[in-house]
C-alpha atoms as a PDB file:
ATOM      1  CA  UNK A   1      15.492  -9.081   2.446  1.00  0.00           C
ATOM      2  CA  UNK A   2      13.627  -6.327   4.594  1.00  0.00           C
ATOM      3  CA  UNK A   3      11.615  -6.698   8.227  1.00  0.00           C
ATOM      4  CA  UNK A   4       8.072  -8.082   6.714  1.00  0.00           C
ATOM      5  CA  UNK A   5       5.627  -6.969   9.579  1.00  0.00           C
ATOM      6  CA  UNK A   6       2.218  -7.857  10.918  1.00  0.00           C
ATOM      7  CA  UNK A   7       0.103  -5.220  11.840  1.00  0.00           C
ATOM      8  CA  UNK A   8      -2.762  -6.750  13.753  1.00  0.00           C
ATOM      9  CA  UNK A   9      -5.495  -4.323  13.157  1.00  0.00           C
ATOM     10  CA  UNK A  10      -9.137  -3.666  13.845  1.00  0.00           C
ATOM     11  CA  UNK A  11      -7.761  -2.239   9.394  1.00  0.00           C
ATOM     12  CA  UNK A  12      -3.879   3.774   0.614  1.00  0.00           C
ATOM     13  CA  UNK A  13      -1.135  10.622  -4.303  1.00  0.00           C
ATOM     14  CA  UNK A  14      -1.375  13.883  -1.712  1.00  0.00           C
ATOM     15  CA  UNK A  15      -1.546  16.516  -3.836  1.00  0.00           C
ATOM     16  CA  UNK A  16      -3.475  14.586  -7.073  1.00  0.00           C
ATOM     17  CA  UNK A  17      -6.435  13.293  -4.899  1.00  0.00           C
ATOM     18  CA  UNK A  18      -9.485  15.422  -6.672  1.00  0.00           C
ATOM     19  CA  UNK A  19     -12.144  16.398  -3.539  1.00  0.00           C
ATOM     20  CA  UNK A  20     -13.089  13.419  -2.143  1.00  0.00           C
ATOM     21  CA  UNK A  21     -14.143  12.494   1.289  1.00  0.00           C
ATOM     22  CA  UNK A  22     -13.783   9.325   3.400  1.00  0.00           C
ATOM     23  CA  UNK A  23     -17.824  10.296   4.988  1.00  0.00           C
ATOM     24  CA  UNK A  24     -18.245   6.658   6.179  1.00  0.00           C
ATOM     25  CA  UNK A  25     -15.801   6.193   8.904  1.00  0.00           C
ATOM     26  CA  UNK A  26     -17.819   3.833  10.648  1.00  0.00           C
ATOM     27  CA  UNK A  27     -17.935   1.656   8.040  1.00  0.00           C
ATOM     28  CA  UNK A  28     -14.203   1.247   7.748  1.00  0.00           C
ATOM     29  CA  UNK A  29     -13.649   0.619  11.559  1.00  0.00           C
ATOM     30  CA  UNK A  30     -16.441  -2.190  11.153  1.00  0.00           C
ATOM     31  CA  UNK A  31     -14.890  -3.835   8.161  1.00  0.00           C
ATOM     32  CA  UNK A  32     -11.607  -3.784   9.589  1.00  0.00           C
ATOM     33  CA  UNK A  33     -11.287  -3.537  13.709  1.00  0.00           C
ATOM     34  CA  UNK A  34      -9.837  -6.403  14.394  1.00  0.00           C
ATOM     35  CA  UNK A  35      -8.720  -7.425  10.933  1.00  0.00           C
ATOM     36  CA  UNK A  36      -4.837  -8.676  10.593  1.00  0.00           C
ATOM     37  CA  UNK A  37      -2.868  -6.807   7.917  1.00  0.00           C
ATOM     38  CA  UNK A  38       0.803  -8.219   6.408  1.00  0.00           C
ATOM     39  CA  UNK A  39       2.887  -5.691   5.363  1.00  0.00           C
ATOM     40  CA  UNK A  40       5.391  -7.262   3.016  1.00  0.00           C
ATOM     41  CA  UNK A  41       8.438  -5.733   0.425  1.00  0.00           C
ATOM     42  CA  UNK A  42      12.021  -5.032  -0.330  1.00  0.00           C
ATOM     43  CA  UNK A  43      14.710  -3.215   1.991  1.00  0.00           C
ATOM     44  CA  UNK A  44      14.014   0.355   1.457  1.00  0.00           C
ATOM     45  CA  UNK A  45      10.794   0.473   0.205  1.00  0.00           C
ATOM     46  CA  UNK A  46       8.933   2.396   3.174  1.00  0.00           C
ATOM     47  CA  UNK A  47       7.164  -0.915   5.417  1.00  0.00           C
ATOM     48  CA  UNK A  48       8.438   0.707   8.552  1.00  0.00           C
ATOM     49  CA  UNK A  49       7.567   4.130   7.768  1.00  0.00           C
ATOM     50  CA  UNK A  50       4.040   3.143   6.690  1.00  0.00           C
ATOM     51  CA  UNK A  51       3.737   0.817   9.498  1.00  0.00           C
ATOM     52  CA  UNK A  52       4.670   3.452  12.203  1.00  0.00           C
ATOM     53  CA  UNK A  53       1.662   5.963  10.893  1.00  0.00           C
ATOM     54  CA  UNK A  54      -0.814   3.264  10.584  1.00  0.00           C
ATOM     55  CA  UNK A  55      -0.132   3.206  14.321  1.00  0.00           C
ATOM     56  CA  UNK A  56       0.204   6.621  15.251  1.00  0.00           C
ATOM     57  CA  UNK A  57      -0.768   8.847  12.461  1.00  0.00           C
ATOM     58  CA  UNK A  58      -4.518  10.167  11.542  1.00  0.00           C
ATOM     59  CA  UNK A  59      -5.686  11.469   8.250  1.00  0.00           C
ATOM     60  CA  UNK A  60      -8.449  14.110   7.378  1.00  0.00           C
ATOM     61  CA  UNK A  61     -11.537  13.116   6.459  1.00  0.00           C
ATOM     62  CA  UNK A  62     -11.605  15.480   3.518  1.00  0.00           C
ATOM     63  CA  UNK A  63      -8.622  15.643   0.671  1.00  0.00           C
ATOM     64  CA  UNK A  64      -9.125  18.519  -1.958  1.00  0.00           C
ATOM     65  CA  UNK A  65      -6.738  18.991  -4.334  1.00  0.00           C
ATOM     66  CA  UNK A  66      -6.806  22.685  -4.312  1.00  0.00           C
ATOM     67  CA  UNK A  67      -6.368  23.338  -0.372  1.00  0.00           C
ATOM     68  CA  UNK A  68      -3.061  23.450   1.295  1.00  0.00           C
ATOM     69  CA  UNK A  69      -2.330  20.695   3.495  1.00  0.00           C
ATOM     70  CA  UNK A  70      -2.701  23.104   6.564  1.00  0.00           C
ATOM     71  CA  UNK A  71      -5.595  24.076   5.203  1.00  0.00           C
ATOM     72  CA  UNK A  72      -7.006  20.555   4.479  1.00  0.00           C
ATOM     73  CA  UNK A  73     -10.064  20.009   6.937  1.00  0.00           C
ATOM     74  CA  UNK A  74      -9.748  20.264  10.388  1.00  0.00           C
ATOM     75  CA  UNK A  75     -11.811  16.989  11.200  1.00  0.00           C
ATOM     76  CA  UNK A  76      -9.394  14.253  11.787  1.00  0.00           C
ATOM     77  CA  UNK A  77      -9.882  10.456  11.794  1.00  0.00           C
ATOM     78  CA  UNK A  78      -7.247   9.102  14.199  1.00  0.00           C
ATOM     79  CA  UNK A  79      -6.074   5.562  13.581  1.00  0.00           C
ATOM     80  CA  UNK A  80      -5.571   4.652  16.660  1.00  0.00           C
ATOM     81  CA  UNK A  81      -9.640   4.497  16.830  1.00  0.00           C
ATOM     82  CA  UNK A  82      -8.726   1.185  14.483  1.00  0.00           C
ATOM     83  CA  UNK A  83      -6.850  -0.333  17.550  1.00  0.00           C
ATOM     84  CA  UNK A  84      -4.117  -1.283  15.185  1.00  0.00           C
ATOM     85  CA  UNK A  85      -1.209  -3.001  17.090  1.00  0.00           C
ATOM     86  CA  UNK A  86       1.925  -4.376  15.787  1.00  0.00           C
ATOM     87  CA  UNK A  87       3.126  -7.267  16.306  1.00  0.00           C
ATOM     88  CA  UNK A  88       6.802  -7.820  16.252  1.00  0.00           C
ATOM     89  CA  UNK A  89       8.680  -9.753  13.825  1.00  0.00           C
ATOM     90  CA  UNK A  90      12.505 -10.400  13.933  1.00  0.00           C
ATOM     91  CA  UNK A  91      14.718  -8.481  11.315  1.00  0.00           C
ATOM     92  CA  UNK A  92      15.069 -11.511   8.221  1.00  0.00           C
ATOM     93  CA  UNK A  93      18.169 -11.503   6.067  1.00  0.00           C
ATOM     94  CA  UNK A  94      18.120 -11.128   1.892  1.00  0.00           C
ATOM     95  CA  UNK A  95      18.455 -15.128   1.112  1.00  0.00           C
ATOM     96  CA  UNK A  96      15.543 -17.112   0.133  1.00  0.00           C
ATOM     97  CA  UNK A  97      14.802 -18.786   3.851  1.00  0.00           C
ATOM     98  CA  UNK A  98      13.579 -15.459   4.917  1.00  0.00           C
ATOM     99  CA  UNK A  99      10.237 -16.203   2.267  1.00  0.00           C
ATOM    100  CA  UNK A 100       9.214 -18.775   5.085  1.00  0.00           C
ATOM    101  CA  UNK A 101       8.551 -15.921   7.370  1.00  0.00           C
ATOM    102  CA  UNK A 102       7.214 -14.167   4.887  1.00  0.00           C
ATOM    103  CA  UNK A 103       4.590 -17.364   4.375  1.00  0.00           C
ATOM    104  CA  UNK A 104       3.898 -17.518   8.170  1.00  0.00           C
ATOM    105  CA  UNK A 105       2.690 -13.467   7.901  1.00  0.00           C
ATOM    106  CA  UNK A 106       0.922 -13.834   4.726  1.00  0.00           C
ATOM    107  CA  UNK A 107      -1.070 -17.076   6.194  1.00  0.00           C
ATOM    108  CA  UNK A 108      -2.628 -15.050   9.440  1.00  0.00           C
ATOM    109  CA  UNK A 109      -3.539 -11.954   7.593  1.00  0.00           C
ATOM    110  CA  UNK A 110      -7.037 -10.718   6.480  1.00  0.00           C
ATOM    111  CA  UNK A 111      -5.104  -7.953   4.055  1.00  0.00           C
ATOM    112  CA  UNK A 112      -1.877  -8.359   2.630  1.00  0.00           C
ATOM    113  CA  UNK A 113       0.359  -5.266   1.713  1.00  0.00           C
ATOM    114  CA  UNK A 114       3.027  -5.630  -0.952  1.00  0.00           C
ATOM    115  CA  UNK A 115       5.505  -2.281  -0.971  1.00  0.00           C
ATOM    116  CA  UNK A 116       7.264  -1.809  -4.499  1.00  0.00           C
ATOM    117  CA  UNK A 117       9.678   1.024  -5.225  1.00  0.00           C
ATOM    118  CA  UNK A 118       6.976   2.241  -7.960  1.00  0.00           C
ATOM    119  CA  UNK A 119       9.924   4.788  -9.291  1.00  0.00           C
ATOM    120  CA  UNK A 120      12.704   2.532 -10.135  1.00  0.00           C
ATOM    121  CA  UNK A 121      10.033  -0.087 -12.039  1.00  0.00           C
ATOM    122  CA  UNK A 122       8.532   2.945 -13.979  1.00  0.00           C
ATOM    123  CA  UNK A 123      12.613   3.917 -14.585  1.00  0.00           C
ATOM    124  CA  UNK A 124      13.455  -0.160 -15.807  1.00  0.00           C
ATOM    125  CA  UNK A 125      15.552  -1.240 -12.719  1.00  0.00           C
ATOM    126  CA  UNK A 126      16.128  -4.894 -13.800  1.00  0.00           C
ATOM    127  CA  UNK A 127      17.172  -5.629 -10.737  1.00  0.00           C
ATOM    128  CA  UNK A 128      13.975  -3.875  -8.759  1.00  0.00           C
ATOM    129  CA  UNK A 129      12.286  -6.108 -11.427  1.00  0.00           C
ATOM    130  CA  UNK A 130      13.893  -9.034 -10.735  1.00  0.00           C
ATOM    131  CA  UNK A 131      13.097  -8.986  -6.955  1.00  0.00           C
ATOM    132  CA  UNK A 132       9.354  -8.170  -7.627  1.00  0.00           C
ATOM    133  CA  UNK A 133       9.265 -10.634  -9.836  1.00  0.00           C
ATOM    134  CA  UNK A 134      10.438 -13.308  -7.147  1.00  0.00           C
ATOM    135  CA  UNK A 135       8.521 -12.490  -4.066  1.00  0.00           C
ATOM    136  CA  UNK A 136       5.517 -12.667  -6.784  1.00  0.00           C
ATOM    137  CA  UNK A 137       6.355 -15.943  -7.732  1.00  0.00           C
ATOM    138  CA  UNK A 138       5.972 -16.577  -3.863  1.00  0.00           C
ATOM    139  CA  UNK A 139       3.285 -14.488  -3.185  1.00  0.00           C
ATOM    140  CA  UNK A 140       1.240 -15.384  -6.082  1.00  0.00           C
ATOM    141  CA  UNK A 141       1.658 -19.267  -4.816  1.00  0.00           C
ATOM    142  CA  UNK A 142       0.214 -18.364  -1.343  1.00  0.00           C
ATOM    143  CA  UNK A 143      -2.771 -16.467  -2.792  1.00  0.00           C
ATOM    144  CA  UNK A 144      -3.716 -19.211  -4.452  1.00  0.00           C
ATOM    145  CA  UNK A 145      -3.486 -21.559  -1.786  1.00  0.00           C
ATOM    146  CA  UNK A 146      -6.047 -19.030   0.456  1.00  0.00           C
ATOM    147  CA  UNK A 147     -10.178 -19.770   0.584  1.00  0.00           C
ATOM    148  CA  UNK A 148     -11.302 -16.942   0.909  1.00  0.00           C
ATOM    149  CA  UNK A 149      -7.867 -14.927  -0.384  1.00  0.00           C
ATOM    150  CA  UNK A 150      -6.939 -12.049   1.707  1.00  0.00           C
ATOM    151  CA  UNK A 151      -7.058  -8.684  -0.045  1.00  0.00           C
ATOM    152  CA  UNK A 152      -4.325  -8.262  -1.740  1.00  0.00           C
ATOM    153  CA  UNK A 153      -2.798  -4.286  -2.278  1.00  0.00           C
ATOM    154  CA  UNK A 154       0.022  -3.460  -4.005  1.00  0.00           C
ATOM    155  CA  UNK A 155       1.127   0.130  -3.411  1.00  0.00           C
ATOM    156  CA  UNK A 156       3.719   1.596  -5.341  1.00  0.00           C
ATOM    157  CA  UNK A 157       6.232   4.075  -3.004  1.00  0.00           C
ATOM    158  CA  UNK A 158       8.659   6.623  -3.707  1.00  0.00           C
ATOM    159  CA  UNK A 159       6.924   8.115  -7.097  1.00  0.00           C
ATOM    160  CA  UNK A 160       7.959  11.712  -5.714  1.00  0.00           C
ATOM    161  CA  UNK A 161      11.124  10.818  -7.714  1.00  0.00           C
ATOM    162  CA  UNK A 162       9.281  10.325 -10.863  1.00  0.00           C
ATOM    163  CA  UNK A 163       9.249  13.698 -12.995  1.00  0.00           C
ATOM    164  CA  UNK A 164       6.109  12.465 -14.909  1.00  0.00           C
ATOM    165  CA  UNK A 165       4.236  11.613 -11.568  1.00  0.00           C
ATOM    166  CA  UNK A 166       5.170  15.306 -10.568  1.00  0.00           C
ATOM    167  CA  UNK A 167       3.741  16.832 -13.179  1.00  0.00           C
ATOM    168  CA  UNK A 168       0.375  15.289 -13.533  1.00  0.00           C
ATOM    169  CA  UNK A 169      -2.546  16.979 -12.692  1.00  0.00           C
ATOM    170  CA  UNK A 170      -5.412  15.533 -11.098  1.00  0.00           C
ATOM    171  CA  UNK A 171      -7.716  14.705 -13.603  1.00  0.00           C
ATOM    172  CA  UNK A 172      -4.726  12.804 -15.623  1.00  0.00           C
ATOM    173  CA  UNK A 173      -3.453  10.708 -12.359  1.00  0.00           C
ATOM    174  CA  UNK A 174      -6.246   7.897 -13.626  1.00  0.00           C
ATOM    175  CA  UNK A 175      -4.209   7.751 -16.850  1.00  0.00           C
ATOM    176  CA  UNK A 176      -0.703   7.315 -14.984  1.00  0.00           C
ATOM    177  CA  UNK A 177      -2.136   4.791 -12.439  1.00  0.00           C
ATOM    178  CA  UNK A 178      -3.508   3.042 -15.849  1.00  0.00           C
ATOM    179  CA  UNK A 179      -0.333   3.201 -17.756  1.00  0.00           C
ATOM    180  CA  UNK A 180       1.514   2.165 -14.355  1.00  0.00           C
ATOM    181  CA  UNK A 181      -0.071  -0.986 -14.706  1.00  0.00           C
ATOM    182  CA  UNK A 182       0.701  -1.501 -18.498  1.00  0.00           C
ATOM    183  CA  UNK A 183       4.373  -2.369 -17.575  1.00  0.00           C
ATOM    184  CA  UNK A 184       5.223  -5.929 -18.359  1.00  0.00           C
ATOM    185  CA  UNK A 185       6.091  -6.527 -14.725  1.00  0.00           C
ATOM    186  CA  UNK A 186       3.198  -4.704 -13.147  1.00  0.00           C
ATOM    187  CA  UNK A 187       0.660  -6.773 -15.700  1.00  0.00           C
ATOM    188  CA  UNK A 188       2.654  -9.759 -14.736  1.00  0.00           C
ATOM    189  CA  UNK A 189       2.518  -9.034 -11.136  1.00  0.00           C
ATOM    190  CA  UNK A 190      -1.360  -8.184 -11.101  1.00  0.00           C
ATOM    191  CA  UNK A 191      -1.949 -11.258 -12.975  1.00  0.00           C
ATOM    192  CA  UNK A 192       0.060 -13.845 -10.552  1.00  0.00           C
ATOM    193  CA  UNK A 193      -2.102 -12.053  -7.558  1.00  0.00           C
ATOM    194  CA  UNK A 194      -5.320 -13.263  -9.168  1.00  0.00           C
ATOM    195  CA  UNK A 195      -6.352 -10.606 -12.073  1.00  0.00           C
ATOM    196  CA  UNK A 196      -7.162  -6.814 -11.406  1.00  0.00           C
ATOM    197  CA  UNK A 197     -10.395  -7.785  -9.419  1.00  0.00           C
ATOM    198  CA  UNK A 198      -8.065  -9.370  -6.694  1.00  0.00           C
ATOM    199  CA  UNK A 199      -5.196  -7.149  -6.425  1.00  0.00           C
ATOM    200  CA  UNK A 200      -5.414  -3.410  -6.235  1.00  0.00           C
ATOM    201  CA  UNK A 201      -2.620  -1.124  -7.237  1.00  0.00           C
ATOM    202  CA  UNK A 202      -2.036   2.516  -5.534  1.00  0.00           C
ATOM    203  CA  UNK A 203       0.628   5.012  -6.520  1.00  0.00           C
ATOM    204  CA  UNK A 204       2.356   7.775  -4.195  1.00  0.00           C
ATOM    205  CA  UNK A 205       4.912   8.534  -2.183  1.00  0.00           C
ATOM    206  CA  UNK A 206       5.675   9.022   1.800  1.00  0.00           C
ATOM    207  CA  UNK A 207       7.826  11.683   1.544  1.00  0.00           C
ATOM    208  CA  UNK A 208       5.853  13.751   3.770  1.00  0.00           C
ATOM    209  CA  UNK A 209       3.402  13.826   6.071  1.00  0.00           C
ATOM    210  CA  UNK A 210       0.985  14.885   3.574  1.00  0.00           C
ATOM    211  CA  UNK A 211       2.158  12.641   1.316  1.00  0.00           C
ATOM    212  CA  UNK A 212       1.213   9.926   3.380  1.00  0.00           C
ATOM    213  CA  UNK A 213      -1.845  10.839   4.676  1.00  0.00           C
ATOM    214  CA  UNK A 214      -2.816  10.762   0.903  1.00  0.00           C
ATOM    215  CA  UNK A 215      -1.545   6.981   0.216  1.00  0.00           C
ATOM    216  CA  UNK A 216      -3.222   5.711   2.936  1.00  0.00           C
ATOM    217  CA  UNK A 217      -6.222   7.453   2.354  1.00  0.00           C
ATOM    218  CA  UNK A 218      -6.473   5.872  -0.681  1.00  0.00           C
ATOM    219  CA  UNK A 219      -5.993   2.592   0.266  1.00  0.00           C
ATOM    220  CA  UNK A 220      -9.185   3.431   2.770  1.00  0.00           C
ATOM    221  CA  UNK A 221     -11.487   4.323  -0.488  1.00  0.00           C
ATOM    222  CA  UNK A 222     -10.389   1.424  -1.977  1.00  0.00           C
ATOM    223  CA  UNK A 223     -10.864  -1.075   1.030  1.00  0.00           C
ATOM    224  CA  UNK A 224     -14.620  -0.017   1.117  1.00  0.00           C
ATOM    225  CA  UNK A 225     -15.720   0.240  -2.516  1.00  0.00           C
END
């Protein structure tokens, strides 16, 4: 089982996000400076890679989906303005005592992120399944135990290697998120994190640097709205 990781914060598909911009920047450093964030998931899934930009990276504070990326606006946000710092968390091995450190994370944080490899669920990986479905029985167990829950945000890597994700346009990407969370284990995921109004899913990939400017930018919208 992967490094789960605490990002203490004052805290998520590139080319499908339609013109949208983040024009209340203020309001995300005040709902989240200071905040605690749990990044949970499989080996592989992208926790470190996601982890290191929420620390370093920045992301514009426009997205249109018809502008290059180096042609995206020039105004930055810099997360390091959400004096996010990490805290560190000894590598865990794949065998079920490794879920107790998983607990301890999941207990301290404000907002929980759960990492998925979106791709190999949409392809039928039973074993991919299998996992999900296991840290969910977990997860879903600790929710429940929470008053208030933390937010809860699954986010759903690596869909570069999805054809179908490729080829939707921007107007459609509602209709893949949507049929996304028709699978069986996405529905049954959802539903052990407390119902659709608890636990928000987002879809992309970190491929690039573009690529995950756009993830996290959606998680942004979506930790506001």
């Amino acid at each position: 089982m992967a490094l789960p990781v605490l990002v203490w914060i004052g805290i998520g598909v590139a080319s499908l996000l339609v013109g949208t911009t983040i024009a209340k920047w203020d309001d995300i450093v005040v709902a989240l400076k200071g905040k605690r964030l749990a990044v949970l998931g499989a080996r592989g899934v992208g926790k470190t890679h996601l982890v290191k930009f929420l620390t370093t990276g920045s992301i514009p504070a426009e997205y249109k989906q018809t502008v290059a990326p180096e042609k995206a606006s020039a105004r930055r946000f810099q997360l390091s303005d959400l004096d996010l710092k990490v805290k560190d968390t000894l590598d865990v091995s794949g065998d079920k005592a490794a879920y107790a450190e998983w607990k301890e994370l999941h207990d301290q944080a404000d907002l929980v992120f759960y990492l998925l490899r979106a791709d190999r669920l949409i392809a039928g990986d039973q074993d991919v399944e299998a996992r999900v479905r296991d840290d969910l029985r977990h997860i879903g167990g600790w929710l429940e135990g929470r008053a208030p829950r933390p937010r809860f945000f699954i986010i759903g890597t690596h869909c570069d290697f999805d054809a179908e994700f490729q080829s939707t346009s921007a107007d459609k990407i509602g209709d893949y998120v949507d049929k996304f969370r028709r699978l069986p284990i996405v529905s049954e995921l959802v539903a052990r994190a407390g119902g659709a109004q608890q636990a928000k899913v987002v879809l992309g990939s970190m491929k690039t640097i573009q690529d995950t400017e756009a993830l996290v930018y959606q998680v942004f919208t979506q930790v506001i709205s």
